[in-house]
N, C-alpha and C. Protein backbone atom coordinates (compact mmCIF):
# COMPACT_ATOMS: atom_id res chain seq x y z
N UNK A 1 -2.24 -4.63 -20.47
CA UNK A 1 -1.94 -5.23 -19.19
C UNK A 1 -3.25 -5.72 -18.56
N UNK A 2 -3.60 -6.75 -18.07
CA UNK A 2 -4.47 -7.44 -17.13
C UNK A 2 -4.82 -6.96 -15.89
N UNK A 3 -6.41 -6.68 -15.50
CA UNK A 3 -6.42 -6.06 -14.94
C UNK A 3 -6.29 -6.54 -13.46
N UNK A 4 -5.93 -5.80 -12.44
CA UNK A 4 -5.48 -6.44 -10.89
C UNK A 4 -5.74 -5.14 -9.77
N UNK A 5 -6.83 -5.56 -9.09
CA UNK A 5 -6.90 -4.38 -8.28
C UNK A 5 -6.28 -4.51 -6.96
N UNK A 6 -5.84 -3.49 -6.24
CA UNK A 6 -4.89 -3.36 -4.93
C UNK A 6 -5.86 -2.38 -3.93
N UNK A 7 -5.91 -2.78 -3.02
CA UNK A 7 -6.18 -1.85 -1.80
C UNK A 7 -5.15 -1.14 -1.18
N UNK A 8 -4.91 -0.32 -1.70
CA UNK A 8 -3.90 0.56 -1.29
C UNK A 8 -4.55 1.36 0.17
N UNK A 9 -4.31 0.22 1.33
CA UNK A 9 -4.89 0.95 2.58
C UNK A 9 -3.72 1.71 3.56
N UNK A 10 -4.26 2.56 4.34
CA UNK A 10 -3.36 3.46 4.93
C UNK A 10 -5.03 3.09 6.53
N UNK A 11 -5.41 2.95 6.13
CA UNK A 11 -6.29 2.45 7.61
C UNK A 11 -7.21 1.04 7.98
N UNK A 12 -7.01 0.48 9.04
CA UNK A 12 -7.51 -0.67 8.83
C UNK A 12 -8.85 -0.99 8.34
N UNK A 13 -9.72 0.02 7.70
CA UNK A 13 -11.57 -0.49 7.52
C UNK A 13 -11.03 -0.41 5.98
N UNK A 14 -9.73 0.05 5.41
CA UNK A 14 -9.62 0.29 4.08
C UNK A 14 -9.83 -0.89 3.45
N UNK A 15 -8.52 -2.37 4.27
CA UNK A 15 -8.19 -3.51 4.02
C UNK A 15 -9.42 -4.36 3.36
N UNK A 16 -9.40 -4.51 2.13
CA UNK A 16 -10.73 -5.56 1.65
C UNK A 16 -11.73 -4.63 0.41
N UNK A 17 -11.36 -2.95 0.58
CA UNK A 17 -12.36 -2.24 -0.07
C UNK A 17 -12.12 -2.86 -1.51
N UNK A 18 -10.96 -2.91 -1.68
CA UNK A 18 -11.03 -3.89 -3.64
C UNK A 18 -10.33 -4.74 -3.86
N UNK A 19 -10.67 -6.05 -4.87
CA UNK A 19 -10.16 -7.30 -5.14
C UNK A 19 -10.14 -7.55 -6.34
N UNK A 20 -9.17 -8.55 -6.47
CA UNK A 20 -9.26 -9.05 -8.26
C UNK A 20 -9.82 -10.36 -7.98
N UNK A 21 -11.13 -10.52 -8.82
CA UNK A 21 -11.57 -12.41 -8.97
C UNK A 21 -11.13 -13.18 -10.18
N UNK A 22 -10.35 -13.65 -9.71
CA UNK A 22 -9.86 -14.81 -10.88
C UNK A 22 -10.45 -15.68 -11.71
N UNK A 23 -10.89 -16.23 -12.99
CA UNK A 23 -11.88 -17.13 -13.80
C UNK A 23 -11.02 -18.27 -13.50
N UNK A 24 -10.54 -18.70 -12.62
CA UNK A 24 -10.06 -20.26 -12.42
C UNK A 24 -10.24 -20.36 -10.94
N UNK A 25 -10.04 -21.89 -10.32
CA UNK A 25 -9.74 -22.35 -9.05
C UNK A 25 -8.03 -22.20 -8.68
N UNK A 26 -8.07 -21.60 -7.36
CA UNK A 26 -6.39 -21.42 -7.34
C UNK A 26 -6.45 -22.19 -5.93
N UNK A 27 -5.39 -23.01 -5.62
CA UNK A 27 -5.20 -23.45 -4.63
C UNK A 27 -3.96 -23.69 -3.97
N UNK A 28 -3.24 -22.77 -4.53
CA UNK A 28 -1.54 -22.61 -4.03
C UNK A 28 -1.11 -21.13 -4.89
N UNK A 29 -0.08 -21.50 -3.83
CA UNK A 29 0.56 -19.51 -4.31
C UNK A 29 0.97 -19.93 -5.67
N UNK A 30 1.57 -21.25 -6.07
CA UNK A 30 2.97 -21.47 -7.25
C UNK A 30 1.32 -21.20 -8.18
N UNK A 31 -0.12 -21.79 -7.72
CA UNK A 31 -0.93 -21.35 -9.12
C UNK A 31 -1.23 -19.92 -9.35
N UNK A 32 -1.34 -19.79 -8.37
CA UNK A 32 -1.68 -18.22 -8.35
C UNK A 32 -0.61 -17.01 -9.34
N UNK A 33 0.74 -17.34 -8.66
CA UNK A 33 1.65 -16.95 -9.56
C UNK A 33 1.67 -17.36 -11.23
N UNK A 34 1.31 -18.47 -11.17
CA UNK A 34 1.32 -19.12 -12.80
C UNK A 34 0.20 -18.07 -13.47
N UNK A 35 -0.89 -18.60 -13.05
CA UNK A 35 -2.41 -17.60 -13.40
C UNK A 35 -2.02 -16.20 -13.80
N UNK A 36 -1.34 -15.40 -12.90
CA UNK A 36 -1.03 -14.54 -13.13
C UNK A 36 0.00 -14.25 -14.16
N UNK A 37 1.10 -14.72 -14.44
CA UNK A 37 1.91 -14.51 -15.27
C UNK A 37 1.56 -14.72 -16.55
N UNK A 38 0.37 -16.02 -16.47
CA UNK A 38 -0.07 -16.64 -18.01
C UNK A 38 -1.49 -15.65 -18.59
N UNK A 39 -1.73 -14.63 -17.30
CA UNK A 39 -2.84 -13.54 -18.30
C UNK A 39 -3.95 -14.12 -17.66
N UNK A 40 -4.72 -14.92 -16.85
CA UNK A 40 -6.08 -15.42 -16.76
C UNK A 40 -6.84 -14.61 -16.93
N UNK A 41 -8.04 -14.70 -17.48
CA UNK A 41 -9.24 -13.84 -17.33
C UNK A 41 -9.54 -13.52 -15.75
N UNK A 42 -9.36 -12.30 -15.39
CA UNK A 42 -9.78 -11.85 -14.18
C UNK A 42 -10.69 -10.25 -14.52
N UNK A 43 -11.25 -10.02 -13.55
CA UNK A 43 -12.12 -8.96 -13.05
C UNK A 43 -11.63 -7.93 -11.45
N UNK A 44 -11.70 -6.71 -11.86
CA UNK A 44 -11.49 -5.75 -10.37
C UNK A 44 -13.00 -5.45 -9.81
N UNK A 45 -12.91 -5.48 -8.32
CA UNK A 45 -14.08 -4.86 -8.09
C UNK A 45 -13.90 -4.48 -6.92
N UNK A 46 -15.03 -3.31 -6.31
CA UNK A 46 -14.68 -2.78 -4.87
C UNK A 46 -16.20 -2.99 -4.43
N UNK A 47 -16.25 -2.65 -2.83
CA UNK A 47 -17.19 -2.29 -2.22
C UNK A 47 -18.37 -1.48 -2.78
N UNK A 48 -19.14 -1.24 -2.62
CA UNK A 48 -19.99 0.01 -2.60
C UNK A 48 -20.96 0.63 -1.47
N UNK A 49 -21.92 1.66 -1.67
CA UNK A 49 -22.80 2.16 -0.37
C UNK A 49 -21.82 3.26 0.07
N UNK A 50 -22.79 3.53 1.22
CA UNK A 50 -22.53 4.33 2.49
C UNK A 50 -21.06 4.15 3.12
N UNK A 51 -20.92 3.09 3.32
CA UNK A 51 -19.58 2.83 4.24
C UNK A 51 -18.37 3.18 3.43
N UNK A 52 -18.27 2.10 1.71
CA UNK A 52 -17.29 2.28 1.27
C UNK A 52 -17.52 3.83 0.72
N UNK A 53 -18.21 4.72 0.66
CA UNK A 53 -17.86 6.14 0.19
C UNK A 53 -17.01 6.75 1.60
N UNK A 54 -17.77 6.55 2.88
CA UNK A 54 -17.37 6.96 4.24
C UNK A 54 -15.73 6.84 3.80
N UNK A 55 -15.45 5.41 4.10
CA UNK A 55 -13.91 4.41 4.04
C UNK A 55 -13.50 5.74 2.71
N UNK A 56 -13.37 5.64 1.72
CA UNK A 56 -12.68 6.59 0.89
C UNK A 56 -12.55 7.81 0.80
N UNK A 57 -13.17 8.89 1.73
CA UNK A 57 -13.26 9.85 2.14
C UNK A 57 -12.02 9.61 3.75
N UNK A 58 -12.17 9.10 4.48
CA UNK A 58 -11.35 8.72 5.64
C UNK A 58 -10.29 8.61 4.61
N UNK A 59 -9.95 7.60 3.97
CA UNK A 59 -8.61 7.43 3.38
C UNK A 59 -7.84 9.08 2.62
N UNK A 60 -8.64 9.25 2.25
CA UNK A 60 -8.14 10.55 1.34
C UNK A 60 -7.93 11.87 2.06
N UNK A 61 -8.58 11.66 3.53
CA UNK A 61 -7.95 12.87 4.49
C UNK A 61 -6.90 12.07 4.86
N UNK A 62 -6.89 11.10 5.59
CA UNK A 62 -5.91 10.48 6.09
C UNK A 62 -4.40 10.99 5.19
N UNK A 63 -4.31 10.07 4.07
CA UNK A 63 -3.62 10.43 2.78
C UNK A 63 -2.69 11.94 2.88
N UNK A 64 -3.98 12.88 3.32
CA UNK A 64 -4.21 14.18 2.80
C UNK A 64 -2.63 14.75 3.59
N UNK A 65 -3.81 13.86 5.07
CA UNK A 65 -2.49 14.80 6.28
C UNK A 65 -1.16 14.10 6.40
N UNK A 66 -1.09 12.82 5.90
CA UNK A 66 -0.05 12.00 5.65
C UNK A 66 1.21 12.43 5.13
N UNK A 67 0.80 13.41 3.82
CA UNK A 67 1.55 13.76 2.73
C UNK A 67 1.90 15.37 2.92
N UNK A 68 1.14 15.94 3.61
CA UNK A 68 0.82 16.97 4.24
C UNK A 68 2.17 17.62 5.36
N UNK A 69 1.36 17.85 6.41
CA UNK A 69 2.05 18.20 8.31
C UNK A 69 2.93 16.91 8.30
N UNK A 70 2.31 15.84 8.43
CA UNK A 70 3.45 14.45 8.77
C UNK A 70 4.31 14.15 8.12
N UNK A 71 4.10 15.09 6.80
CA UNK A 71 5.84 14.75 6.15
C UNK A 71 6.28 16.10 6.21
N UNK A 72 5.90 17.16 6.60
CA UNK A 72 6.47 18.26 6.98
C UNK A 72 7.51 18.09 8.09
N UNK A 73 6.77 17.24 9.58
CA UNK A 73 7.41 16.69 10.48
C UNK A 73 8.51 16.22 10.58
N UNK A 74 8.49 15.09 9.52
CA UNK A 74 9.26 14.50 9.48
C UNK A 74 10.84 15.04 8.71
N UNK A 75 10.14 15.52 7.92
CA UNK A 75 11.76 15.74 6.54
C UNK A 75 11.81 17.07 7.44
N UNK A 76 11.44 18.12 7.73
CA UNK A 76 11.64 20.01 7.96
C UNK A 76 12.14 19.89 9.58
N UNK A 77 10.63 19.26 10.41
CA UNK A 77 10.74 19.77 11.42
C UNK A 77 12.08 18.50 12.59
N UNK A 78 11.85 17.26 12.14
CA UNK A 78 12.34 16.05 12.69
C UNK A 78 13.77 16.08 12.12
N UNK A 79 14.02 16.40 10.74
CA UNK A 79 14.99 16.48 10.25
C UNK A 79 15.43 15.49 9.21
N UNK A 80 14.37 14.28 9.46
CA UNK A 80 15.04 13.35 8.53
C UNK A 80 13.71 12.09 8.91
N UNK A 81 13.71 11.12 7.39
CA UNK A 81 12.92 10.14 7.52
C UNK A 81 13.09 9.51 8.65
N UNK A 82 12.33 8.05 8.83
CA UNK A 82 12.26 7.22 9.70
C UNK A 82 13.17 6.27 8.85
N UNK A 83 12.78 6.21 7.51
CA UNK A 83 13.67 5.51 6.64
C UNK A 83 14.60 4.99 6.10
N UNK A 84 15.06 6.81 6.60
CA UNK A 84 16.76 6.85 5.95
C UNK A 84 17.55 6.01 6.79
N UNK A 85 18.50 5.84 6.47
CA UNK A 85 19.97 4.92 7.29
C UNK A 85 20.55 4.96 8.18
N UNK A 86 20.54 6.59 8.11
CA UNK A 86 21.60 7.37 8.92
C UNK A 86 20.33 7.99 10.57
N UNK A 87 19.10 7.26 10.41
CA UNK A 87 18.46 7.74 11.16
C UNK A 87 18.57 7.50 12.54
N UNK A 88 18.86 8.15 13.35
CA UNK A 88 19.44 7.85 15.08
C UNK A 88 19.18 6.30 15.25
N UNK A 89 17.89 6.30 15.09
CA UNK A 89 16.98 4.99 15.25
C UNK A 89 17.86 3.85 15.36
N UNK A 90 18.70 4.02 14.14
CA UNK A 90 19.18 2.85 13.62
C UNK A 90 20.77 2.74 14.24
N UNK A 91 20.99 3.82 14.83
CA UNK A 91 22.52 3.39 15.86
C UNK A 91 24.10 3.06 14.91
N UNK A 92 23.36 3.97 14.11
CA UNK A 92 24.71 3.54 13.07
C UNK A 92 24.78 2.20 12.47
N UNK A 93 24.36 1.19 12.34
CA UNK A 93 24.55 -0.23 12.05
C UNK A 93 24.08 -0.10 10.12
N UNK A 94 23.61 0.81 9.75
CA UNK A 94 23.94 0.90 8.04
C UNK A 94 25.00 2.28 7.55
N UNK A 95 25.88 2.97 8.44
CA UNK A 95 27.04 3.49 8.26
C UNK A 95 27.98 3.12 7.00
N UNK A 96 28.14 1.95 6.98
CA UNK A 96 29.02 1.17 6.16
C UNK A 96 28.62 1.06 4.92
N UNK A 97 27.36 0.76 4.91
CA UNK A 97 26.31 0.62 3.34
C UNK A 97 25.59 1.91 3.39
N UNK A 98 25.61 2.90 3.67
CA UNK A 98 24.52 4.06 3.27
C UNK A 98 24.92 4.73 1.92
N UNK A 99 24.86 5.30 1.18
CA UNK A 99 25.10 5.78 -0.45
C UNK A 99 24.79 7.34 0.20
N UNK A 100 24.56 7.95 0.93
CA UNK A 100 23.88 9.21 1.60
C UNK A 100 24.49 10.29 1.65
């Protein structure tokens, strides 16, 4: 598989820490999509230094407590995602379509 890197951010200084550079000129999404599907030679790369170690340390507590207390909150203590269907939030209006 070709490689393609994602910033998987959960905070805004994350946004930008890694990119894929493409070996062609792209100048529309329809090339971009083509490029991609047809394999181009591309490259991943991230930040480095002080900051981006800082930024990945922030992310990985962040992450930490995310997955942590805030989904404790949510599923134990709240009772239920923000997600789900059936969530007050949503006033009943996916009742009809929920699988739940």
């Amino acid at each position: 598989m070709p490689a393609f890197g994602s910033s998987y951010a959960h905070l805004a200084g994350t946004v930008g820490e890694v990119w894929t550079t493409i070996d062609t000129t792209i100048t529309s999404g329809s090339e971009l999509t083509a490029a991609l599907r047809d394999g181009v030679s591309r490259t991943v790369d991230h930040d480095t230094g002080l900051s981006h170690y800082r930024q990945r340390i922030a992310e990985k507590l962040h992450l930490g407590y995310e997955n942590t207390w805030e989904k404790l909150d949510r599923v134990v203590l709240s009772g239920m995602e923000r997600t789900h269907p059936r969530q007050v939030a949503y006033d009943g209006r996916f009742d009809d379509i929920a699988v739940y």
